[in-house]
PDB file of N, CA and C in Angstrom:
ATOM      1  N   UNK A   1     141.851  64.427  78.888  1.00  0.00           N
ATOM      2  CA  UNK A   1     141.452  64.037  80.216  1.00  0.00           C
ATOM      3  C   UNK A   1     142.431  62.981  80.721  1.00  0.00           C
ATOM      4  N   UNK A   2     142.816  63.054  81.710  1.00  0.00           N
ATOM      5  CA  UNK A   2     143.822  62.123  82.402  1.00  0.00           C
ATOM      6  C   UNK A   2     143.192  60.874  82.690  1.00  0.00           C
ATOM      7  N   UNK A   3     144.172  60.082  82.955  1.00  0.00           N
ATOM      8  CA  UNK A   3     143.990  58.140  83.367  1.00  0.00           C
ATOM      9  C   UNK A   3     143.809  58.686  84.524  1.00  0.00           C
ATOM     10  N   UNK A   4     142.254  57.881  85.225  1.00  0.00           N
ATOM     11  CA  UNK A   4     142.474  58.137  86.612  1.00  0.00           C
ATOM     12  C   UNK A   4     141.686  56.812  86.669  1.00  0.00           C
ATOM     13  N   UNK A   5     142.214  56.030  88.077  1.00  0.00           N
ATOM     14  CA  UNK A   5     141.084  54.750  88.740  1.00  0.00           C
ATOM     15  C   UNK A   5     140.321  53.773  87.515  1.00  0.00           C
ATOM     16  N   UNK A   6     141.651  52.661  86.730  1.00  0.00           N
ATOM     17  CA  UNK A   6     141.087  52.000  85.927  1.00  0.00           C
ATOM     18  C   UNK A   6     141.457  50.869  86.121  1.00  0.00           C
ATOM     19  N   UNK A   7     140.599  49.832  86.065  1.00  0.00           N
ATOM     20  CA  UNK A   7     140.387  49.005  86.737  1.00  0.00           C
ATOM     21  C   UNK A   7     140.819  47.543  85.442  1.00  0.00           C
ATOM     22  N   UNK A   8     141.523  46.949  86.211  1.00  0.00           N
ATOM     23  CA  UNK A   8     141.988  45.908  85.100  1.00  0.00           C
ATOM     24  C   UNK A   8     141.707  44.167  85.782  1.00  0.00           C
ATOM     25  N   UNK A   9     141.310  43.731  84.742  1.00  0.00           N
ATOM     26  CA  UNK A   9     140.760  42.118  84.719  1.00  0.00           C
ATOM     27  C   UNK A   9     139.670  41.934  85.955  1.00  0.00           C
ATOM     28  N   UNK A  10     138.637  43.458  85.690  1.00  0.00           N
ATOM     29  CA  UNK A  10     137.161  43.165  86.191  1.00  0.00           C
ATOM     30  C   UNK A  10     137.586  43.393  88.010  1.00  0.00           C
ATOM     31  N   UNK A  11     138.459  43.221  88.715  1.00  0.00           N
ATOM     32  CA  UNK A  11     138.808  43.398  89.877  1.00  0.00           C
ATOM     33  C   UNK A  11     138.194  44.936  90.689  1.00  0.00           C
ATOM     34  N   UNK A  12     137.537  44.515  91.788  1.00  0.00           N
ATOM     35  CA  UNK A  12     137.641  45.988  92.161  1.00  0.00           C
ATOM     36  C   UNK A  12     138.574  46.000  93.612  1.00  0.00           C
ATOM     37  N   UNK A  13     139.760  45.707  93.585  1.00  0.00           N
ATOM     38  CA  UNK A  13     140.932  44.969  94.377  1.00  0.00           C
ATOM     39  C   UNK A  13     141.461  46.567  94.482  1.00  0.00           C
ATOM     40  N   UNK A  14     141.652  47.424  95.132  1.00  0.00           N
ATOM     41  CA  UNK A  14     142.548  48.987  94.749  1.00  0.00           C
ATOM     42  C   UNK A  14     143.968  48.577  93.873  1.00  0.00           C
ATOM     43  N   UNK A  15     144.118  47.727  94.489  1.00  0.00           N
ATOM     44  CA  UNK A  15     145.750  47.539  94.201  1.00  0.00           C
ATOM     45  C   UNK A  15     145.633  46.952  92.265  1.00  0.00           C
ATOM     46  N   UNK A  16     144.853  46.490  92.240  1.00  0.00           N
ATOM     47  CA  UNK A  16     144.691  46.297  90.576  1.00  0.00           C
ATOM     48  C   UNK A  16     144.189  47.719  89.673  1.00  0.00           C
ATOM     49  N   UNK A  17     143.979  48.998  90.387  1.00  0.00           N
ATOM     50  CA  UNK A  17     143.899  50.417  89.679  1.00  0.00           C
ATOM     51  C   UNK A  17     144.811  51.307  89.330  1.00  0.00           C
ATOM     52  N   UNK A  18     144.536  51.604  88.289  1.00  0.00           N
ATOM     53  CA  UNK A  18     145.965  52.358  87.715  1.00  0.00           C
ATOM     54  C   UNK A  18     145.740  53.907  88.264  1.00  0.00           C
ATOM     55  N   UNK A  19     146.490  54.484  89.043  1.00  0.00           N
ATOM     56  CA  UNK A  19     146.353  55.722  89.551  1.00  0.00           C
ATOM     57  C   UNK A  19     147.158  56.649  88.438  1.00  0.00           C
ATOM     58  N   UNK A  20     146.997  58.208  88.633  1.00  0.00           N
ATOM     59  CA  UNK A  20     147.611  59.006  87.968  1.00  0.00           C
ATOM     60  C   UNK A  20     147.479  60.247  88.906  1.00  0.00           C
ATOM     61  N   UNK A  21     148.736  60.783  89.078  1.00  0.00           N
ATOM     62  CA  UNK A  21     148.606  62.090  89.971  1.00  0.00           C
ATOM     63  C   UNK A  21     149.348  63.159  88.871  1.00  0.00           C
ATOM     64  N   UNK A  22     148.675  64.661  88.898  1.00  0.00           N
ATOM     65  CA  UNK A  22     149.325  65.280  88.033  1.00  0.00           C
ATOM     66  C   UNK A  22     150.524  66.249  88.936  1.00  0.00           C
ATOM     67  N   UNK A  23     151.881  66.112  88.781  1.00  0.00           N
ATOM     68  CA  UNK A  23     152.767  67.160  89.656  1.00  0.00           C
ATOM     69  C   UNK A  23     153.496  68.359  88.885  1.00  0.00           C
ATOM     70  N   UNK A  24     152.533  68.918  88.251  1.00  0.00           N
ATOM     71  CA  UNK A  24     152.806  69.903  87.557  1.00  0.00           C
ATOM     72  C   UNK A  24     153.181  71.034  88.304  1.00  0.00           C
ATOM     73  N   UNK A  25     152.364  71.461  88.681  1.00  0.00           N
ATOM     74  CA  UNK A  25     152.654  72.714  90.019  1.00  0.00           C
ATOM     75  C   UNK A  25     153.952  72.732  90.674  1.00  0.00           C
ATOM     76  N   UNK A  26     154.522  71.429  90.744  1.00  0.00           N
ATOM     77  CA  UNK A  26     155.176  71.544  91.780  1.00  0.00           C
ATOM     78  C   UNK A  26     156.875  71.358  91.242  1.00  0.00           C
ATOM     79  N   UNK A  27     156.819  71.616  89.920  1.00  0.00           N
ATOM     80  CA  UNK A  27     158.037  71.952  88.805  1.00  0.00           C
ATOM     81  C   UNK A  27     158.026  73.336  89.303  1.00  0.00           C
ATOM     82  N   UNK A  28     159.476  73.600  89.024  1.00  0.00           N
ATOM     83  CA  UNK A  28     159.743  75.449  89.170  1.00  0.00           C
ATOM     84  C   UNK A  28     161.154  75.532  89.286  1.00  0.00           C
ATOM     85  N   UNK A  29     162.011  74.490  88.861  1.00  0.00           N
ATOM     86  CA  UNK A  29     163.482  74.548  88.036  1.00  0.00           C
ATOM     87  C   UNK A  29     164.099  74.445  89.717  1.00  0.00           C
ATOM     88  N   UNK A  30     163.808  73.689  90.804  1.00  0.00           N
ATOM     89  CA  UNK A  30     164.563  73.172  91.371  1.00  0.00           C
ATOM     90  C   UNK A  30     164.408  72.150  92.274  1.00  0.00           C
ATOM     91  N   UNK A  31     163.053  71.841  92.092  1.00  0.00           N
ATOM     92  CA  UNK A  31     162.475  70.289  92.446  1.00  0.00           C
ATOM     93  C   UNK A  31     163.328  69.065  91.769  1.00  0.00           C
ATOM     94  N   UNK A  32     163.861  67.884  92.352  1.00  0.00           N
ATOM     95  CA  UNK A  32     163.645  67.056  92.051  1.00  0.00           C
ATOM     96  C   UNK A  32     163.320  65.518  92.463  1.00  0.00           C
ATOM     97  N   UNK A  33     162.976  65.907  93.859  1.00  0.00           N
ATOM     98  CA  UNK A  33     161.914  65.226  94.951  1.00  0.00           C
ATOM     99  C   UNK A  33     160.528  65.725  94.986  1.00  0.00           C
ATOM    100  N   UNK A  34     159.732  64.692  94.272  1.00  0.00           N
ATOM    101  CA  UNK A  34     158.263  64.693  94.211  1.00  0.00           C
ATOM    102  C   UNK A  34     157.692  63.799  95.084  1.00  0.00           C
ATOM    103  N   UNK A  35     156.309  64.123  95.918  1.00  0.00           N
ATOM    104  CA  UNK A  35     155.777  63.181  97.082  1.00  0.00           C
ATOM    105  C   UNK A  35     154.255  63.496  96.228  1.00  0.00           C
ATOM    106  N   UNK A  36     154.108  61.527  95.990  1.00  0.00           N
ATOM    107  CA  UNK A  36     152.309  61.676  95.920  1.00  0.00           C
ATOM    108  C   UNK A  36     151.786  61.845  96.951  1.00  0.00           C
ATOM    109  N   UNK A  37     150.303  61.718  96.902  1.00  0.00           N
ATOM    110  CA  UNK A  37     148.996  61.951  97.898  1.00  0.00           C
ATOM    111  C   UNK A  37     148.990  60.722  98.346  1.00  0.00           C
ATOM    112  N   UNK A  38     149.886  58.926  97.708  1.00  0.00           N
ATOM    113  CA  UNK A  38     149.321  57.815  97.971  1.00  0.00           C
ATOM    114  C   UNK A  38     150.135  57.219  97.636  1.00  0.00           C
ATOM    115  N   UNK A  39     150.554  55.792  98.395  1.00  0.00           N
ATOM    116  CA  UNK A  39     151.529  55.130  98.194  1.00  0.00           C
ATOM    117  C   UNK A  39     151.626  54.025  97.146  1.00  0.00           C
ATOM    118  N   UNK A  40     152.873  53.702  96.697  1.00  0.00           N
ATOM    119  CA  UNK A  40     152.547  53.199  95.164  1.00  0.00           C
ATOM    120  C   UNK A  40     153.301  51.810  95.510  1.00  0.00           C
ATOM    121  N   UNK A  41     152.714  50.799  94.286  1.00  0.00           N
ATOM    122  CA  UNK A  41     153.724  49.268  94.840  1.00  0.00           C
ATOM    123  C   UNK A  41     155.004  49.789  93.928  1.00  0.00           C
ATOM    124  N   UNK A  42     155.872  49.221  94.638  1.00  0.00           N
ATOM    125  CA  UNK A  42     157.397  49.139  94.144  1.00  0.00           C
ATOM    126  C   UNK A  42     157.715  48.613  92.500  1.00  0.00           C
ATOM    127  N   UNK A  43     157.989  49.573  92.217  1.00  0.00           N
ATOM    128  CA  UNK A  43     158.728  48.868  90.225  1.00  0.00           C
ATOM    129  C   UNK A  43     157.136  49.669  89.501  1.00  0.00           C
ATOM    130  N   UNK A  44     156.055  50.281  90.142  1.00  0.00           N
ATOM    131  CA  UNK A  44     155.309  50.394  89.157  1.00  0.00           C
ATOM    132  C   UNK A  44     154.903  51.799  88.795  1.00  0.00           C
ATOM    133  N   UNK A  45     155.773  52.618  89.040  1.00  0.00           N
ATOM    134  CA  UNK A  45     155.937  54.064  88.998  1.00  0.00           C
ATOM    135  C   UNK A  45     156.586  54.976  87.560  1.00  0.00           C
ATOM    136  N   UNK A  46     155.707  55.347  87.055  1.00  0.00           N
ATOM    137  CA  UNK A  46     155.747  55.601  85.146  1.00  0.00           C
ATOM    138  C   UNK A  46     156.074  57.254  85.767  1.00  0.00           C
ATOM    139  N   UNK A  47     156.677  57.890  85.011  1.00  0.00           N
ATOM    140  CA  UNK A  47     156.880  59.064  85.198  1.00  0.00           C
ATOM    141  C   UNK A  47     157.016  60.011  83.842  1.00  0.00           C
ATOM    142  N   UNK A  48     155.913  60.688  83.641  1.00  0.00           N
ATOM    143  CA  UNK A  48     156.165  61.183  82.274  1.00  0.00           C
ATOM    144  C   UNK A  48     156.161  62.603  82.639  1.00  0.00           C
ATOM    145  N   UNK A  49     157.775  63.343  81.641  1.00  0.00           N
ATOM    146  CA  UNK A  49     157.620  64.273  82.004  1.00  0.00           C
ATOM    147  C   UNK A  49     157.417  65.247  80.496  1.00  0.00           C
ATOM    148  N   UNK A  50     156.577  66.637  80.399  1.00  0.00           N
ATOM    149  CA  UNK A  50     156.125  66.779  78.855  1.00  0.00           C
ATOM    150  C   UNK A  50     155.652  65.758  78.419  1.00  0.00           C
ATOM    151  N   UNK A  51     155.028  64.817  78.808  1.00  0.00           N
ATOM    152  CA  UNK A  51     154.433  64.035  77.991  1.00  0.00           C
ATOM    153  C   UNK A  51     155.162  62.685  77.588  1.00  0.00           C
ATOM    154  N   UNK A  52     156.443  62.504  77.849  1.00  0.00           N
ATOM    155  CA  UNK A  52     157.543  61.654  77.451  1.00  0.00           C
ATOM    156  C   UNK A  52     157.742  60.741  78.618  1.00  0.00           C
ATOM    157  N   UNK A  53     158.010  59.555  78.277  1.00  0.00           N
ATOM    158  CA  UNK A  53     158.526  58.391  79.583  1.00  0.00           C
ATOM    159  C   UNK A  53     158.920  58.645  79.767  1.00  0.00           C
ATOM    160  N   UNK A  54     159.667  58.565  81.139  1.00  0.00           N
ATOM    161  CA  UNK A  54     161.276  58.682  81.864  1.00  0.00           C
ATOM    162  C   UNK A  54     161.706  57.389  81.860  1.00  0.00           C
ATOM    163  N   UNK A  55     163.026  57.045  81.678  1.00  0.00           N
ATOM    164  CA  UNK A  55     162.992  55.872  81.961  1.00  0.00           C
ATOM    165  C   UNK A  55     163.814  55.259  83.762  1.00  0.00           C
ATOM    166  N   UNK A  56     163.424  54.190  83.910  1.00  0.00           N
ATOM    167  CA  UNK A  56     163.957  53.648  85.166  1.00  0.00           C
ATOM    168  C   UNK A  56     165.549  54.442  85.296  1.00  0.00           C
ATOM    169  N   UNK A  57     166.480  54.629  84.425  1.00  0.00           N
ATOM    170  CA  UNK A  57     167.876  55.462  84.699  1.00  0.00           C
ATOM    171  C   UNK A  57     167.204  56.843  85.275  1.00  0.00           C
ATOM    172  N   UNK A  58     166.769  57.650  85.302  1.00  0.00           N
ATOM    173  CA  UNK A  58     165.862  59.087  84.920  1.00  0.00           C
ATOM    174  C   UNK A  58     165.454  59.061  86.276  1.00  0.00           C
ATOM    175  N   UNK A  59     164.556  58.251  86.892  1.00  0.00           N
ATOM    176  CA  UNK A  59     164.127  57.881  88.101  1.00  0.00           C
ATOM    177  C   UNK A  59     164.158  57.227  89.207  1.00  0.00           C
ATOM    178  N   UNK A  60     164.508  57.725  90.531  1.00  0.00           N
ATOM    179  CA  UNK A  60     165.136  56.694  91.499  1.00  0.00           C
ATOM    180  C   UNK A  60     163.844  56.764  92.719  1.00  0.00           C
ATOM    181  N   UNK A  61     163.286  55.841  93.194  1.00  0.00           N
ATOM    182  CA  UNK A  61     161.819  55.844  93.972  1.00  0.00           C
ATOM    183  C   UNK A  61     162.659  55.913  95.398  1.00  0.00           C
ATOM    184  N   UNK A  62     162.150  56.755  96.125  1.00  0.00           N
ATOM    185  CA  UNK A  62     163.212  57.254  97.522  1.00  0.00           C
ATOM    186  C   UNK A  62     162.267  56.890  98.520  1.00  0.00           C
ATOM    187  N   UNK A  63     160.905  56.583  98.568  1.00  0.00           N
ATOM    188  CA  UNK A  63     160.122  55.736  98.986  1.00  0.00           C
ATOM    189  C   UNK A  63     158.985  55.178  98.522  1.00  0.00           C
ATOM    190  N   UNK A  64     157.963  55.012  99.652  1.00  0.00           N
ATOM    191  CA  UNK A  64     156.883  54.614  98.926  1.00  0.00           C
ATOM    192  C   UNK A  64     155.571  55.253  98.217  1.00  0.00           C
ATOM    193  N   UNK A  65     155.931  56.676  98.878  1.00  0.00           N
ATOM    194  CA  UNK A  65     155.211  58.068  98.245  1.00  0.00           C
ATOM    195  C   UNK A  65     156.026  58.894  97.851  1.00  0.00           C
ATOM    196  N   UNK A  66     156.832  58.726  97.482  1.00  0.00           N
ATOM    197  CA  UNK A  66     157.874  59.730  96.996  1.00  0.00           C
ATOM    198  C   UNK A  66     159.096  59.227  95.971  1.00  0.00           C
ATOM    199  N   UNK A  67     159.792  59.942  95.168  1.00  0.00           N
ATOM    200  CA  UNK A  67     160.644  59.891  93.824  1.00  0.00           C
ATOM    201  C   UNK A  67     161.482  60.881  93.482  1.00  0.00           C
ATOM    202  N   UNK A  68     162.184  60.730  92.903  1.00  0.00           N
ATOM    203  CA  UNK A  68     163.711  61.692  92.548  1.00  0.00           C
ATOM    204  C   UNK A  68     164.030  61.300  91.310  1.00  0.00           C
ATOM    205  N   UNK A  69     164.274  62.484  90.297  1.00  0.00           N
ATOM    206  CA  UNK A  69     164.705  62.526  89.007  1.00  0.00           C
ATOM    207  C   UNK A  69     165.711  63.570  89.114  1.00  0.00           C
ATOM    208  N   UNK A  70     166.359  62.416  87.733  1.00  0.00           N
ATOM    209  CA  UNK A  70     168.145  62.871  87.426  1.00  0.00           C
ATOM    210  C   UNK A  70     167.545  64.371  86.616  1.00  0.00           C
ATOM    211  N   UNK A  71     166.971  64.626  86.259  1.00  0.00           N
ATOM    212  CA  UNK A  71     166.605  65.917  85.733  1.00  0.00           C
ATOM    213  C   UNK A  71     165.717  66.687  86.593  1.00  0.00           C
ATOM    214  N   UNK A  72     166.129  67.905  86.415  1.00  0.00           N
ATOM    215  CA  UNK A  72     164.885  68.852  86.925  1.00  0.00           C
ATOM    216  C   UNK A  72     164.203  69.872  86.111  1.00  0.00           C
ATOM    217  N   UNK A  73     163.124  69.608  86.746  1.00  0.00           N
ATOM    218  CA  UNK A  73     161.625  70.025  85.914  1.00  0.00           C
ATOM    219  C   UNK A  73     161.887  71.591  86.235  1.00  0.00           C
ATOM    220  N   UNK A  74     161.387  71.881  84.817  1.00  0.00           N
ATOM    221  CA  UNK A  74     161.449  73.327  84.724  1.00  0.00           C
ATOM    222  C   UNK A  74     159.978  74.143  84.741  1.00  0.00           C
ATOM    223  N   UNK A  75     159.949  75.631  85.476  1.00  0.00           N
ATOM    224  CA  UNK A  75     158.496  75.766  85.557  1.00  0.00           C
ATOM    225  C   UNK A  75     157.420  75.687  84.657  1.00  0.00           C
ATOM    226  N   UNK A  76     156.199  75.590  84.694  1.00  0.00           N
ATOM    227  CA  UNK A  76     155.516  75.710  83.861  1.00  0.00           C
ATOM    228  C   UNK A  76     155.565  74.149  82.408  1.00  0.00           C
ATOM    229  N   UNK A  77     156.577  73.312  83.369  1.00  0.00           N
ATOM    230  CA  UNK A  77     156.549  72.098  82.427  1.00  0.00           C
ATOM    231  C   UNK A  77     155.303  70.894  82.896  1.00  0.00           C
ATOM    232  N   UNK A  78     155.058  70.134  82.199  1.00  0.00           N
ATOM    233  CA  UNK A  78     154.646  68.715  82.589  1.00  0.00           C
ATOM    234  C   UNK A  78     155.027  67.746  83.189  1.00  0.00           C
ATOM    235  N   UNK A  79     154.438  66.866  84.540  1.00  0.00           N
ATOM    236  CA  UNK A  79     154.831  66.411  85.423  1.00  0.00           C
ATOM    237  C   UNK A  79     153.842  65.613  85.531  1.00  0.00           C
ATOM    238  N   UNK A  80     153.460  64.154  85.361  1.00  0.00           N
ATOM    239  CA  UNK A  80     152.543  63.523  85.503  1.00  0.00           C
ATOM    240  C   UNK A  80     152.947  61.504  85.770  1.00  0.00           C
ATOM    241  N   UNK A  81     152.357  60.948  86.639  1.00  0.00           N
ATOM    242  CA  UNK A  81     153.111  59.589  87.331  1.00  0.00           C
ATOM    243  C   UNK A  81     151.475  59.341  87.230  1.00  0.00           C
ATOM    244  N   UNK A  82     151.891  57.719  86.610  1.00  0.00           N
ATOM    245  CA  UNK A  82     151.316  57.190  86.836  1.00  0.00           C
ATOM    246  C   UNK A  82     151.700  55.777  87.762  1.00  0.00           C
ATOM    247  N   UNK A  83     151.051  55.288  88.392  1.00  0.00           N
ATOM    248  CA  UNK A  83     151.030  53.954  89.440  1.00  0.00           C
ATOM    249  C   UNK A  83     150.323  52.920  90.148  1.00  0.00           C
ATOM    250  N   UNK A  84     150.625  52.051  90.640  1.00  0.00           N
ATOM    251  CA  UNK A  84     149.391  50.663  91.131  1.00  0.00           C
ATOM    252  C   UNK A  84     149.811  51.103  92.860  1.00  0.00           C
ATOM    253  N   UNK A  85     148.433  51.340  93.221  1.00  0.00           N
ATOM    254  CA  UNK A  85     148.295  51.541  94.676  1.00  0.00           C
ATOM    255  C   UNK A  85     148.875  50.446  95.572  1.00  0.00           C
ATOM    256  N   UNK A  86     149.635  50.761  96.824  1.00  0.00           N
ATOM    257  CA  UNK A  86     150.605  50.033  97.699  1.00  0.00           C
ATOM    258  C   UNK A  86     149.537  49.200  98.468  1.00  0.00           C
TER     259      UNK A  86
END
């Protein structure tokens, strides 16, 4: 079951919830501009792809709902970000 809406040091502040959007679907070997549903604060954008970190080299944030990786996701792979609401 995925991280969704967890809430850290008792706060119910949005911006203190750890979001998780899954962008699986939207791999198919020539994506590599992904747009969440919701805007994320800056520096706090985890990007795991298969299951694996990306790291900050791997990922460049092109705004505040949206991201670009030096790799592209191939279909039928794993695509999952986690982030602290903007």
């Amino acid at each position: 079951m995925p991280i969704a809406n967890v809430t850290f040091g008792g706060s119910t502040n949005k911006n203190n919830q750890l979001q998780n959007e899954n962008l699986s679907g939207f791999c198919n070997g020539s994506n590599k501009v992904f747009s969440l549903s919701r805007r994320y604060q800056a520096g706090s954008l985890r990007v795991f792809y298969n299951g694996i970190r990306q790291s900050q080299n791997e990922i460049t944030e092109t705004s505040e709902t949206s991201f670009e990786t030096e790799f592209i996701p191939l279909s039928g792979t794993s695509l999952t970000v986690d982030f602290y609401n903007a």
